[in-house]
Structure formats: C-alpha cells, structure tokens
Protein backbone atom coordinates (compact mmCIF):
# COMPACT_ATOMS: atom_id res chain seq x y z
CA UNK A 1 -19.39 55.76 3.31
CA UNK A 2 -15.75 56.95 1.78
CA UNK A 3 -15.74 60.19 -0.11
CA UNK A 4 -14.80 57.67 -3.23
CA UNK A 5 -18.36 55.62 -3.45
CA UNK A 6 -20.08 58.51 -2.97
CA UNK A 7 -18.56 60.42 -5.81
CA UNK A 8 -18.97 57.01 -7.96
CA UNK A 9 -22.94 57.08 -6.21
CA UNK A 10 -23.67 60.83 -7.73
CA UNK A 11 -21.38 60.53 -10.65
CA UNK A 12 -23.03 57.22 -12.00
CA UNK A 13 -24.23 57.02 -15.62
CA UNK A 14 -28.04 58.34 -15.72
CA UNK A 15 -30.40 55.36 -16.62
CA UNK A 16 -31.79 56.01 -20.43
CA UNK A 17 -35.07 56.94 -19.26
CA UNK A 18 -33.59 59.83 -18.07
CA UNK A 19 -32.59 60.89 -21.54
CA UNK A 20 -35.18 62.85 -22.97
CA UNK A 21 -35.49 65.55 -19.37
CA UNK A 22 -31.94 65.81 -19.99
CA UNK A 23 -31.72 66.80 -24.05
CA UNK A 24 -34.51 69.15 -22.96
CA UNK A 25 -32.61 70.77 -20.13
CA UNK A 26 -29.53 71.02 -22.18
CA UNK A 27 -31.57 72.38 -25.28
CA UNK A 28 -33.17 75.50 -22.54
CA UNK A 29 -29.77 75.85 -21.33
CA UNK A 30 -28.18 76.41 -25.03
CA UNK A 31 -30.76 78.72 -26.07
CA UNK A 32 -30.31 80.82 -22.60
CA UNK A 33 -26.53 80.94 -23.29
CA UNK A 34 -27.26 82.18 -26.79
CA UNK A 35 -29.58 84.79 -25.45
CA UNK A 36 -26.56 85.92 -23.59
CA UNK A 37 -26.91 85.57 -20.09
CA UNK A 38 -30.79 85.25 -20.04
CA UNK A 39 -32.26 83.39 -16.98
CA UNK A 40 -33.07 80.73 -19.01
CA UNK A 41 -29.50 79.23 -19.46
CA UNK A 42 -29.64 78.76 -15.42
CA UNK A 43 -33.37 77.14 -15.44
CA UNK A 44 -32.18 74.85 -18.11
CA UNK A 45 -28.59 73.85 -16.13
CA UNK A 46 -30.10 73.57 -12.93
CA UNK A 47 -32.90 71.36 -14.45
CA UNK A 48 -30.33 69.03 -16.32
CA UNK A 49 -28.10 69.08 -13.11
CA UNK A 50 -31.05 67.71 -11.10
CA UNK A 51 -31.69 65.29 -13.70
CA UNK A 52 -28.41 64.05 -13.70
CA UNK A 53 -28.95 63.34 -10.33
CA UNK A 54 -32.32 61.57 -10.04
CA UNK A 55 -31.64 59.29 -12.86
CA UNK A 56 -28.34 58.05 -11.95
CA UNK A 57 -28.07 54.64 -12.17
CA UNK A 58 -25.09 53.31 -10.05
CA UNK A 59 -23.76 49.57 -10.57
CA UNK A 60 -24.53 47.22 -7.27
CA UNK A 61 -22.93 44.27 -6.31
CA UNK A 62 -25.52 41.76 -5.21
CA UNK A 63 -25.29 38.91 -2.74
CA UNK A 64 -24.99 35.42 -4.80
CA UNK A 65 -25.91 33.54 -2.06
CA UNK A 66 -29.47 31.61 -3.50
CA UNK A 67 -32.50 31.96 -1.22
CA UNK A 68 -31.95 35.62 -0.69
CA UNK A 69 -34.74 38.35 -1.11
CA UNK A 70 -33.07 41.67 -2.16
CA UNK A 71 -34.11 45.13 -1.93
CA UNK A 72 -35.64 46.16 -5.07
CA UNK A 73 -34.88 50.02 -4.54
CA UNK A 74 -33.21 52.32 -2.69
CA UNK A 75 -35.27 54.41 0.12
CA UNK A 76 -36.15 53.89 3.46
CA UNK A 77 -38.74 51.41 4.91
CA UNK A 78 -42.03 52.74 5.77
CA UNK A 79 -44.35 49.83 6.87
CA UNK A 80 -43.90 45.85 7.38
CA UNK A 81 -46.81 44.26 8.12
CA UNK A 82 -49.04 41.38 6.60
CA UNK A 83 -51.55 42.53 3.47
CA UNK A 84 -53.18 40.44 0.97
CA UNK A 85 -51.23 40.94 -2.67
CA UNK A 86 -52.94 42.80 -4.92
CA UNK A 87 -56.04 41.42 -6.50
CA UNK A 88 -55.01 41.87 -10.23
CA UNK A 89 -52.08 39.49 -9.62
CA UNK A 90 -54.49 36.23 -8.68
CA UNK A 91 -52.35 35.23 -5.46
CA UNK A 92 -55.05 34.69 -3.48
CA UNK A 93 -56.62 35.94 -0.35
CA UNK A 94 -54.03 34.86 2.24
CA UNK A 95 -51.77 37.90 3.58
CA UNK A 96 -48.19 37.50 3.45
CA UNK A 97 -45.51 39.70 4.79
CA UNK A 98 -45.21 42.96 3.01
CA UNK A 99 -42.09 45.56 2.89
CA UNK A 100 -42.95 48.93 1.75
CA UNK A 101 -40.08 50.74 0.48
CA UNK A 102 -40.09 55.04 0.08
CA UNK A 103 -38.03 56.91 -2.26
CA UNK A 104 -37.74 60.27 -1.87
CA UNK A 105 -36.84 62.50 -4.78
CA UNK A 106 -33.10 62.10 -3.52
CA UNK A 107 -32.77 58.38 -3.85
CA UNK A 108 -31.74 56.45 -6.77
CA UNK A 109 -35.19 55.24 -8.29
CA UNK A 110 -34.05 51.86 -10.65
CA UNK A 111 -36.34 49.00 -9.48
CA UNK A 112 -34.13 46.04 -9.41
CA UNK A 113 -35.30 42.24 -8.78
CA UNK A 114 -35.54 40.96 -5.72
CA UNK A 115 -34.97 37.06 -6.18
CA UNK A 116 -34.06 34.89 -9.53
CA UNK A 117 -37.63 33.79 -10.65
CA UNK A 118 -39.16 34.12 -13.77
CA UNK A 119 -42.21 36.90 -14.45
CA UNK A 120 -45.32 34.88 -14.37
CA UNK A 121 -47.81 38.25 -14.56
CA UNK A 122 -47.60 42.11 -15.09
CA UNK A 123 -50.88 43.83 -14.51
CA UNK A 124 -50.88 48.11 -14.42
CA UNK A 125 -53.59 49.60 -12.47
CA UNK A 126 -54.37 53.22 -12.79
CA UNK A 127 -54.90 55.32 -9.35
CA UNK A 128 -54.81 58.07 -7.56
CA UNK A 129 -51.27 59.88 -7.13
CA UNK A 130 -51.43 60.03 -2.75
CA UNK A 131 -48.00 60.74 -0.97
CA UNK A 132 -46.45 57.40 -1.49
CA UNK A 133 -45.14 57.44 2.63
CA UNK A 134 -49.15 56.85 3.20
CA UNK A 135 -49.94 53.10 3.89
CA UNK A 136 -53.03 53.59 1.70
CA UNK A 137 -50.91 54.40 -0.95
CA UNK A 138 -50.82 50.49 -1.39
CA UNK A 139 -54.17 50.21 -2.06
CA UNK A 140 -55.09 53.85 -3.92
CA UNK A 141 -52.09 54.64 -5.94
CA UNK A 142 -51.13 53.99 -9.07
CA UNK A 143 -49.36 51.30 -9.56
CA UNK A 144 -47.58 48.52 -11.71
CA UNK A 145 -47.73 45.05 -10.06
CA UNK A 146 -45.43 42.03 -11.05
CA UNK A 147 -46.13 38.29 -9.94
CA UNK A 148 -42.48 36.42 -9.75
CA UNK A 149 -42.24 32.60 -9.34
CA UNK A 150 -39.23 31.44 -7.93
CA UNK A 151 -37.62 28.03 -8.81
CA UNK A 152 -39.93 26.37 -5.76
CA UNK A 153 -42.69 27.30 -7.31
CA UNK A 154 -43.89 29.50 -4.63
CA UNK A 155 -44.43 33.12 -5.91
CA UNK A 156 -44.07 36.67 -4.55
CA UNK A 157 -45.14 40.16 -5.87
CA UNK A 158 -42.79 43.24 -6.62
CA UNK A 159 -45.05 46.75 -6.77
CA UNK A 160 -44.20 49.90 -8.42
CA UNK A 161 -46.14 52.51 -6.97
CA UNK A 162 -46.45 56.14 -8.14
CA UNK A 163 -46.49 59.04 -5.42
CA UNK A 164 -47.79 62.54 -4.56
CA UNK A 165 -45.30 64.07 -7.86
CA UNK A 166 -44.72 60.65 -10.01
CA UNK A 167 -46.04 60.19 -12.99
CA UNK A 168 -44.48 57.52 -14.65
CA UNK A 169 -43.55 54.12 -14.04
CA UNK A 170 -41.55 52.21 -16.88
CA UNK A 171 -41.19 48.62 -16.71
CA UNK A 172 -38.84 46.73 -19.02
CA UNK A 173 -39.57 43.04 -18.96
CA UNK A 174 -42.18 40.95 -20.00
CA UNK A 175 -44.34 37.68 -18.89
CA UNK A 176 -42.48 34.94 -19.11
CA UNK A 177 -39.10 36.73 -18.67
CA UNK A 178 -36.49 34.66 -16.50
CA UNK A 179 -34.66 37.38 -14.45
CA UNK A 180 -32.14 37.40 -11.77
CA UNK A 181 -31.59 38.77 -8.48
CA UNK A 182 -30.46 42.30 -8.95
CA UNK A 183 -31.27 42.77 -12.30
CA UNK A 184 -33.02 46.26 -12.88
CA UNK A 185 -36.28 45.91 -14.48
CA UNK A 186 -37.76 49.35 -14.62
CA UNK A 187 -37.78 52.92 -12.74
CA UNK A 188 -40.39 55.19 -11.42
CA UNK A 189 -40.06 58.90 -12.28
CA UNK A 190 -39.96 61.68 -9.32
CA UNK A 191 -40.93 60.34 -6.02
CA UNK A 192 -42.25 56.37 -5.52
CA UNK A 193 -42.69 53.35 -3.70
CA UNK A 194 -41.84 50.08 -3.84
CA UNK A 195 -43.61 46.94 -2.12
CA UNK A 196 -42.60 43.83 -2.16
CA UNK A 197 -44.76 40.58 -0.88
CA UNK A 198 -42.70 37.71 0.15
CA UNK A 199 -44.00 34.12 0.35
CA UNK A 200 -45.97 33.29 2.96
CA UNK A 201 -44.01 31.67 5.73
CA UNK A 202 -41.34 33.89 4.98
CA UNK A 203 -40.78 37.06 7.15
CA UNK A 204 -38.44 39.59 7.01
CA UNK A 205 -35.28 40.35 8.73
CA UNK A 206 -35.43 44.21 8.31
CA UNK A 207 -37.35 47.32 10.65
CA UNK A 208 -39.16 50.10 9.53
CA UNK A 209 -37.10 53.08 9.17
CA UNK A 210 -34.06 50.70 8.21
CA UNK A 211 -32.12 52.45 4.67
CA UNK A 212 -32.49 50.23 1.69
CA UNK A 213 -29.74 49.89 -0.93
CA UNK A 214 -31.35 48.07 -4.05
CA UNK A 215 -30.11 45.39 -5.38
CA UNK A 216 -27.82 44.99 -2.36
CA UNK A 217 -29.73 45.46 1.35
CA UNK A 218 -30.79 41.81 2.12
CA UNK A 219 -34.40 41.87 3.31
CA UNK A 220 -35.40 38.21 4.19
CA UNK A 221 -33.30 34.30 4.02
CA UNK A 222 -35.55 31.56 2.52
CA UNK A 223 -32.95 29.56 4.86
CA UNK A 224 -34.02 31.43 7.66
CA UNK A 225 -37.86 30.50 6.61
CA UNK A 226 -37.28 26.64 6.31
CA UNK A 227 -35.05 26.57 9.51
CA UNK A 228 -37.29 28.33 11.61
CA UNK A 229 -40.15 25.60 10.00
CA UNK A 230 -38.09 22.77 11.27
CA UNK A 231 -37.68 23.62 14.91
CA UNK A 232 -41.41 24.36 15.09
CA UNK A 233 -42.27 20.84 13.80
C-alpha cells in the first residue's frame, strides 16, 4: 500500500454518524483550552482524534463485473462454514455458506452491499454483546439482519452484529429498497461483525484469516457457482 492511499485511507471524510462523538469531543476540548491548559482539552482532542479515525468513511471502487459477491466491510475473516440464516429472516432451514467478517476497533466500520438486489426484509434482534471474534456471536449477539433478493430471485442475508464494546448498529435503507453492489447501507459503532450468507450452491473463494476491503475484496463468482454446476451434471 503507497504512503498516498493510506493518507487518503486515514484522512477520509468521517461518515455522519460519527458527528455527534465528534461535536462532543471538540466541545470538551474547547472548554479544556479555555480552562487554560486543564487536562480536559487533551481528553477531549484525543477523543475527537480517535473519532476521526473510526468513522472515516473512505470512497471504494467496486468491481462492475455482475454476479459478484462483495465484501460488505472491512476486517478480517474469522469463520466460513455452512449455518442456517437466521430465523427472523424466513429463509428456511437449509444451511448455506456463511462468511463471518471481524472488525476490530481499527478498521473502517461502513457496511456496504454485497450484490445489486433489492431489500426484501430487515428484522433487528436484541442480544447479548459477546466478543464478536466468537462463532457464537452469530447466534447470541445482537444483531440487525437483512434478507437481499438478487435479480434471479434467489436471496442471501447480510448481518450486522454488535460485539464485546458496540452498541449501536444504524441501518439506512428500507424494505423494498433496490440497492447496488457497494453501496453503504449502515455502520456499526466500536467493534462488530459482519456475516454474510450466500445462496446455496454458491461457495466462497476466500480463507479464514484472509483481510477484507468492503465494498472491494471479492468473496464469491455466481459464474464460478453455475460453471462448477455444469461440469457436475
């Protein structure tokens, strides 16, 4: 990575939810400067600095190339493995391939689509708030689950999951919204996961461990899915 996109990377524009942690931090870090040197002008700057830096939200170029399943946010895959969507979504009992997706404090947290579709469900599910590395975080967490139907008619699931510190997960569309690969469509405040459950038939081309860049990283080909169908018949 040149010195140049990371600059751009930490430099982006912080995403509006961000907005009221940083008038806050500012606002401690005025009234410390006015207090003349009091310790509260570097609590506040050192909050707002952090700020600045969780809720950047940097542009991404995604692939156009139709078929594709995108990250939907940045991290670093913890688990791939078949599980049954969640229940609240009414996909049915049949596991499909899910990617689990960990974002550390550190990593931009924008949840961007995965696939052009259109929002068919939104259910939120209150939970507990376990570390979101934890496979049972899936199940226990927190959690805002979207059903997406792609242009098929098959349909996959996109989870926002809240971790050990979040507390917070925004979502900005609706039911019945049409949305587009790499469109951002909500973020999850301090600490996350994000799932995403594929079609069935479809598996992915990533490994655990494997860096995600959302809205970018490609993470399974429904070419690759209907080729690999072909030969077997």
């Amino acid at each position: 990575m040149s010195l140049a996109h990371s600059l751009r990377l930490v430099l982006a524009p912080p995403h509006p939810a961000g907005k009221p942690f940083l008038i806050g931090g500012a606002a401690v870090a005025v009234v410390g400067g006015l207090a003349l040197g009091s310790w509260l002008f570097w609590l506040g700057a050192a909050f707002t600095g952090f700020c600045l830096y969780f809720f950047r939200d940097p542009e991404r170029v995604t692939p156009a190339r139709p078929g594709l399943f995108i990250a939907p946010a940045d991290g670093h895959i913890v688990s791939i493995e078949p599980a049954v969507p969640p229940e609240e979504l009414g996909l049915g009992p049949a596991p499909r391939w899910r990617v689990a997706i960990f974002l550390s404090v550190l990593d931009v947290h924008v949840n961007r689509m995965p696939i052009d579709g259109t929002v068919t469900r939104i259910a939120y599910r209150h939970g507990a708030f376990l570390n979101a590395s934890l496979d049972k975080a899936s199940v226990d967490n927190e959690r805002n689950a979207l059903a997406i139907r792609l242009d098929d008619g098959r349909e996959i699931a996109v989870v926002q999951i809240a971790g050990l510190i979040a507390r917070r997960i925004l979502c900005h569309v609706r039911e019945g919204d049409r949305v587009r690969a790499g469109e951002r469509f909500g973020i999850i405040r301090f600490g996350s996961r994000t799932d995403l459950y594929l079609p069935e038939g479809v598996r992915p081309v990533v490994e655990i461990g494997q860096t995600m860049i959302g809205g970018e990283t490609v993470i399974a080909d429904l070419s690759l899915a209907a080729a690999t169908q072909h030969a077997e018949v």
